[in-house]
N, C-alpha and C. Protein backbone atom coordinates (compact mmCIF):
# COMPACT_ATOMS: atom_id res chain seq x y z
N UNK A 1 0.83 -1.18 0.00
CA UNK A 1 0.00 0.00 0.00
C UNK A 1 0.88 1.25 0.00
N UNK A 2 0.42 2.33 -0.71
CA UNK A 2 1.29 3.47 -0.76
C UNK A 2 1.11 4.50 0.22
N UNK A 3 1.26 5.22 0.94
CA UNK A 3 1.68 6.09 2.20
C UNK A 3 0.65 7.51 1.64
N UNK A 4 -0.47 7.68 2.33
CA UNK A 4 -0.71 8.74 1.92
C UNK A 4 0.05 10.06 2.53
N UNK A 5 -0.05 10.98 1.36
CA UNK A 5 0.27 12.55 2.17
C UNK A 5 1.48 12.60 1.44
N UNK A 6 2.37 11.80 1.20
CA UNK A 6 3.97 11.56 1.18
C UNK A 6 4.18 12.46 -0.34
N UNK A 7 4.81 13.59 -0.09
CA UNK A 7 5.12 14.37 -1.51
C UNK A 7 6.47 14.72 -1.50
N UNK A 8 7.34 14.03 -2.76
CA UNK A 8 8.15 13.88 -3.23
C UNK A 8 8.49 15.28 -2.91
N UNK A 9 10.54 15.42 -2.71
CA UNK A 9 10.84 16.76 -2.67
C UNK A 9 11.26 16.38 -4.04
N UNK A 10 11.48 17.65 -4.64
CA UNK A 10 12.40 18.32 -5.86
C UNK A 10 13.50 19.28 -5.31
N UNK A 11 14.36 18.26 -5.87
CA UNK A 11 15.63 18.76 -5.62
C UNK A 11 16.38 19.57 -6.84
N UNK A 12 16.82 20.97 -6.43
CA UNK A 12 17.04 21.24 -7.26
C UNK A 12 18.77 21.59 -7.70
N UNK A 13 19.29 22.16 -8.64
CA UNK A 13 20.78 21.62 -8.83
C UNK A 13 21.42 22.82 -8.18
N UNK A 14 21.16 24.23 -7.82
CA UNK A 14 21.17 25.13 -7.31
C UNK A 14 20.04 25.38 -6.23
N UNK A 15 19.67 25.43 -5.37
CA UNK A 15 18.54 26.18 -4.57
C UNK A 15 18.52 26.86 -4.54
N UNK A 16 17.28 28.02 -4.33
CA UNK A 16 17.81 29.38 -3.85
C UNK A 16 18.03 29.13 -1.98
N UNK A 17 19.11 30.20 -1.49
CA UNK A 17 19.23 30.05 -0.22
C UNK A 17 18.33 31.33 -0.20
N UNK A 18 18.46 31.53 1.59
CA UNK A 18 17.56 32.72 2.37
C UNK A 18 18.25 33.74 1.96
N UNK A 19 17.06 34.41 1.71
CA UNK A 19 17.67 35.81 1.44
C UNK A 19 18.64 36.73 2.06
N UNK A 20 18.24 36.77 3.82
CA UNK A 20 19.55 36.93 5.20
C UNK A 20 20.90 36.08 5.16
N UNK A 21 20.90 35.32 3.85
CA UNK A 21 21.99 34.51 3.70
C UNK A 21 22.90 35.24 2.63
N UNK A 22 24.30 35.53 3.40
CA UNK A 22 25.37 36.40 2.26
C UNK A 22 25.33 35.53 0.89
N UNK A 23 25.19 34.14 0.89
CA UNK A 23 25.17 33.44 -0.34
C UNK A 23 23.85 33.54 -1.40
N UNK A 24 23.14 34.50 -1.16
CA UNK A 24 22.17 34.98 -1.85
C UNK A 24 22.03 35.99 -2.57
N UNK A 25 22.97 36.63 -1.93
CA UNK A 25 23.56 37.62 -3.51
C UNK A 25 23.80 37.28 -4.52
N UNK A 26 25.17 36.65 -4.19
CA UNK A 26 26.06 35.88 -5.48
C UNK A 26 24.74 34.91 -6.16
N UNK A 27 24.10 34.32 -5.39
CA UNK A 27 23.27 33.35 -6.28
C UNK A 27 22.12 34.22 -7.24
N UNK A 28 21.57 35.51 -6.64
CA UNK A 28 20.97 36.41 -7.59
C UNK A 28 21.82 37.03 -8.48
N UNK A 29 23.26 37.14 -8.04
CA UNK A 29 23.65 38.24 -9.09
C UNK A 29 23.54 36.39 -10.63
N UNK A 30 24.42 35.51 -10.32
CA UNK A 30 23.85 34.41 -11.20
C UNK A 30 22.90 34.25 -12.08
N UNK A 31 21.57 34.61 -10.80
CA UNK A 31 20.09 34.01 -11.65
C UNK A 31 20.36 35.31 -13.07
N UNK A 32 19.35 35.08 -13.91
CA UNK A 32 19.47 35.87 -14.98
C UNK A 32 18.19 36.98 -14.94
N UNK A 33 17.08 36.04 -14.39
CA UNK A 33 15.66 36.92 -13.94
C UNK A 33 15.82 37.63 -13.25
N UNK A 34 16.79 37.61 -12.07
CA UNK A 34 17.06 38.97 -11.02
C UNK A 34 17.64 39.86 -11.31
N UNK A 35 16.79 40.99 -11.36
CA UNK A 35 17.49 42.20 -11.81
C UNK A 35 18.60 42.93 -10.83
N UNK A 36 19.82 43.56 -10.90
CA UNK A 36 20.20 44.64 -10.14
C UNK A 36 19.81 45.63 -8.89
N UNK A 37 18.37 45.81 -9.75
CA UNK A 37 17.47 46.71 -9.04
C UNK A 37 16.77 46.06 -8.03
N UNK A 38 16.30 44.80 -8.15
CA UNK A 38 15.40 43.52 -7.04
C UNK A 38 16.64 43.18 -6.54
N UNK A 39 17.48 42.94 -6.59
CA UNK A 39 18.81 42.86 -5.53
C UNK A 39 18.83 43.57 -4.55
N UNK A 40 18.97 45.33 -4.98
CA UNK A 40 18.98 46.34 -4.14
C UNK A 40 17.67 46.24 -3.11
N UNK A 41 16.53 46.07 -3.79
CA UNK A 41 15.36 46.26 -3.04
C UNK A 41 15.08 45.46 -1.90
N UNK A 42 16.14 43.72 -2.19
CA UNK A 42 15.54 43.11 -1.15
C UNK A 42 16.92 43.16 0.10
N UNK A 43 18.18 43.60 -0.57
CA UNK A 43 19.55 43.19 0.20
C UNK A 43 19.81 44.39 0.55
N UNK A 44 19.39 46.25 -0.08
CA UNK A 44 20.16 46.86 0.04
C UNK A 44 21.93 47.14 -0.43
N UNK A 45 21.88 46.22 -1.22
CA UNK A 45 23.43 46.54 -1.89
C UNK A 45 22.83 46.61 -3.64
N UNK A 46 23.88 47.79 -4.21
CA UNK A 46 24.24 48.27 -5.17
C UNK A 46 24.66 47.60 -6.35
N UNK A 47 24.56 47.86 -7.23
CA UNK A 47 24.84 47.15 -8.70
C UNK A 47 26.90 46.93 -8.36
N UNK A 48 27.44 47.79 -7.67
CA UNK A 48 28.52 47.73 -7.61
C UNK A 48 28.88 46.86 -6.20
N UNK A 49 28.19 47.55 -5.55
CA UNK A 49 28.50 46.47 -4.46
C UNK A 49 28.44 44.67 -4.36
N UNK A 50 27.52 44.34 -5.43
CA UNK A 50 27.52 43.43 -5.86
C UNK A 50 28.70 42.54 -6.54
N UNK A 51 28.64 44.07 -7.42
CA UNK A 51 30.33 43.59 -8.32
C UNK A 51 31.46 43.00 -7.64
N UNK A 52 31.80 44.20 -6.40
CA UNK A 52 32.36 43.87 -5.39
C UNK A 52 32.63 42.88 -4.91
N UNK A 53 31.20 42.39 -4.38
CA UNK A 53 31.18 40.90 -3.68
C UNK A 53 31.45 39.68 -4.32
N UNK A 54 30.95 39.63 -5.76
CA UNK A 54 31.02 38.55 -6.59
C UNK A 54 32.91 38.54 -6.76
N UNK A 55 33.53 39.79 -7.07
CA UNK A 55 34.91 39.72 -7.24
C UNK A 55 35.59 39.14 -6.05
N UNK A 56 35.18 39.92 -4.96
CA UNK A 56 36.02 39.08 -3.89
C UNK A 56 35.38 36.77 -3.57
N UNK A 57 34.20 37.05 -3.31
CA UNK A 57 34.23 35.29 -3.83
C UNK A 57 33.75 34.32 -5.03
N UNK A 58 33.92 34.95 -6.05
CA UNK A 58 34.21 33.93 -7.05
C UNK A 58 35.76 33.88 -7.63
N UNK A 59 35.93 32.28 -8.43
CA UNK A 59 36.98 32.76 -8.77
C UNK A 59 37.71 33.41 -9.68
N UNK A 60 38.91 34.41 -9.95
CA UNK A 60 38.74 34.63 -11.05
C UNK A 60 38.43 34.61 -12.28
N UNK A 61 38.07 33.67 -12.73
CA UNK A 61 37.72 33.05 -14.19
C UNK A 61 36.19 33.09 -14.37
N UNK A 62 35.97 32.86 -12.89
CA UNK A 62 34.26 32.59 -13.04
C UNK A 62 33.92 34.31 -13.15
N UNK A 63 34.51 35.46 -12.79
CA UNK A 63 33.86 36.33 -12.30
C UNK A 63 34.11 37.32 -13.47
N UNK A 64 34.72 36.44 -14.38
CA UNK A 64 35.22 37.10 -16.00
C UNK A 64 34.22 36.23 -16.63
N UNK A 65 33.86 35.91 -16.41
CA UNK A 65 32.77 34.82 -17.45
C UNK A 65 31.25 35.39 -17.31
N UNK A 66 31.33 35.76 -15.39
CA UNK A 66 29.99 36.44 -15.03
C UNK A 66 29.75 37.91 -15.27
N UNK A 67 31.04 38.57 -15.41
CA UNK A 67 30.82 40.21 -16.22
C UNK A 67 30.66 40.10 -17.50
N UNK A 68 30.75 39.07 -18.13
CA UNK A 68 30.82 39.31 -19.50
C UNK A 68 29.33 38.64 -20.12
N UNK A 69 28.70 37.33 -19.15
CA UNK A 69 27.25 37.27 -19.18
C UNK A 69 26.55 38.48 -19.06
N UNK A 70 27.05 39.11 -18.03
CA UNK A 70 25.97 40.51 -17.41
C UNK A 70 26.27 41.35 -18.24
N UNK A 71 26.95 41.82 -18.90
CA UNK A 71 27.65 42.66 -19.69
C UNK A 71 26.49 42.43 -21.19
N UNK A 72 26.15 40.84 -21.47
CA UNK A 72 25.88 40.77 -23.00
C UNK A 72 24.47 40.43 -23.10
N UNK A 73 23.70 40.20 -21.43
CA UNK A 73 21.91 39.93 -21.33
C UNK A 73 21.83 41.94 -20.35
N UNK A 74 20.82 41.62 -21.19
CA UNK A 74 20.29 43.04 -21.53
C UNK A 74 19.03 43.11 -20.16
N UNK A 75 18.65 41.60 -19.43
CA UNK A 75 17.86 41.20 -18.25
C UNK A 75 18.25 41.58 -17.24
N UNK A 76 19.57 41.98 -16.74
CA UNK A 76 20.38 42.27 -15.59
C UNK A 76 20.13 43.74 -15.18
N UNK A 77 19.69 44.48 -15.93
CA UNK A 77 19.25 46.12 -15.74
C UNK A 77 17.68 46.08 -16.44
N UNK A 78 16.94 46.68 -15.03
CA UNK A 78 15.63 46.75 -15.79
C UNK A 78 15.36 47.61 -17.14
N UNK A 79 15.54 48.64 -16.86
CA UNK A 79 15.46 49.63 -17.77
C UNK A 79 16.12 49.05 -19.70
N UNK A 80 17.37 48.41 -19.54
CA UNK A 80 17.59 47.25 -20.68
C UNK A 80 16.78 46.75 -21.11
N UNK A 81 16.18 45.87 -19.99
CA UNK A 81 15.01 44.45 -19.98
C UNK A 81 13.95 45.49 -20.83
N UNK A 82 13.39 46.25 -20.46
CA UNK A 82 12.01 46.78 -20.77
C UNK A 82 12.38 47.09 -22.16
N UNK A 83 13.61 48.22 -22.78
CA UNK A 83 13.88 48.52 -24.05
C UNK A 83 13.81 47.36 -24.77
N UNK A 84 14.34 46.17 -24.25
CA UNK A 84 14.65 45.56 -25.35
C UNK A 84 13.34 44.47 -25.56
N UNK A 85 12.51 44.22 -24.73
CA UNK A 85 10.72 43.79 -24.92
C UNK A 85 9.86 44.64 -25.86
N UNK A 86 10.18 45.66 -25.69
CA UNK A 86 9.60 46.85 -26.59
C UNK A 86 10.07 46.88 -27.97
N UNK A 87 11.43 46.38 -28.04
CA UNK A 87 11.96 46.28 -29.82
C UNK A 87 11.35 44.71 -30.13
N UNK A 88 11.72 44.09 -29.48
CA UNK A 88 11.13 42.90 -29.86
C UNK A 88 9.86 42.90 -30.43
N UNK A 89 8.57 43.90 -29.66
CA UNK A 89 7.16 43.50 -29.70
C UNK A 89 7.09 44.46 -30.97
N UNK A 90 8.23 45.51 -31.61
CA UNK A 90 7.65 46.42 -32.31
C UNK A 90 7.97 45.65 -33.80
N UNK A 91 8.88 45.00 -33.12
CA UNK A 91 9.62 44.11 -34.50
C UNK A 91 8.30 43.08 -34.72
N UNK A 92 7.88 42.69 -34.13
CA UNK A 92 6.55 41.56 -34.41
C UNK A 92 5.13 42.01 -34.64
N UNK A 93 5.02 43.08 -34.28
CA UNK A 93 3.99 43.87 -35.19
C UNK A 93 4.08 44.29 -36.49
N UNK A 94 5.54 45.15 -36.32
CA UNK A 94 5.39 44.95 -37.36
C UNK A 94 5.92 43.97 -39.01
N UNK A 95 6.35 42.64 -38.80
CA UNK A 95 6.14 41.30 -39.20
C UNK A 95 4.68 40.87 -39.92
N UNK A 96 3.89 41.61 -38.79
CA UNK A 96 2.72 40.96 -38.68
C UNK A 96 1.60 41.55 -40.14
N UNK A 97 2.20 43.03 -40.34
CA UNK A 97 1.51 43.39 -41.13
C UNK A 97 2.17 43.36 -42.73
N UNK A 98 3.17 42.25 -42.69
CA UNK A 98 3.74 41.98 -43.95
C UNK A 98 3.26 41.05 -44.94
């Protein structure tokens, strides 16, 4: 007989940790959906301060790999994010009337 109630965890390959957790920066500055700005809002640290932090614990290589992600997704700054939804949607309108 099978066990009622019993719900499988999902494990995932990263978690997110607690937000009061210093390892939750670095894991937002990572995610790609978290903006700069939702960083600041929930941690109080800065697009630079971030920089900061990621430089002092990642390692070098990783933290040249992660400026140059952030550097080339346009998701990492809202104000980017929004311009570049807006070319997209203007580009598919107008597609649409071709």
């Amino acid at each position: 007989m099978k066990k009622k109630g019993h719900t499988p965890i999902t494990k995932v390959k990263n978690p997110e940790p607690d937000v009061n957790d210093p390892d939750w920066v670095i894991w937002a500055a990572w995610a790609d959906r978290i903006t700069f700005e939702e960083i600041e809002k929930k941690t109080g640290k800065t697009e630079s301060e971030v920089i900061r932090i990621m430089r002092r614990s990642v390692k070098p290589s990783s933290f040249r790999l992660w400026r140059k992600r952030v550097n080339q997704k346009s998701i990492k700054h809202r104000k980017k994010f929004e311009y570049s939804r807006k070319e997209i949607t203007s580009k598919l309108k107008k597609n649409d009337y071709l």
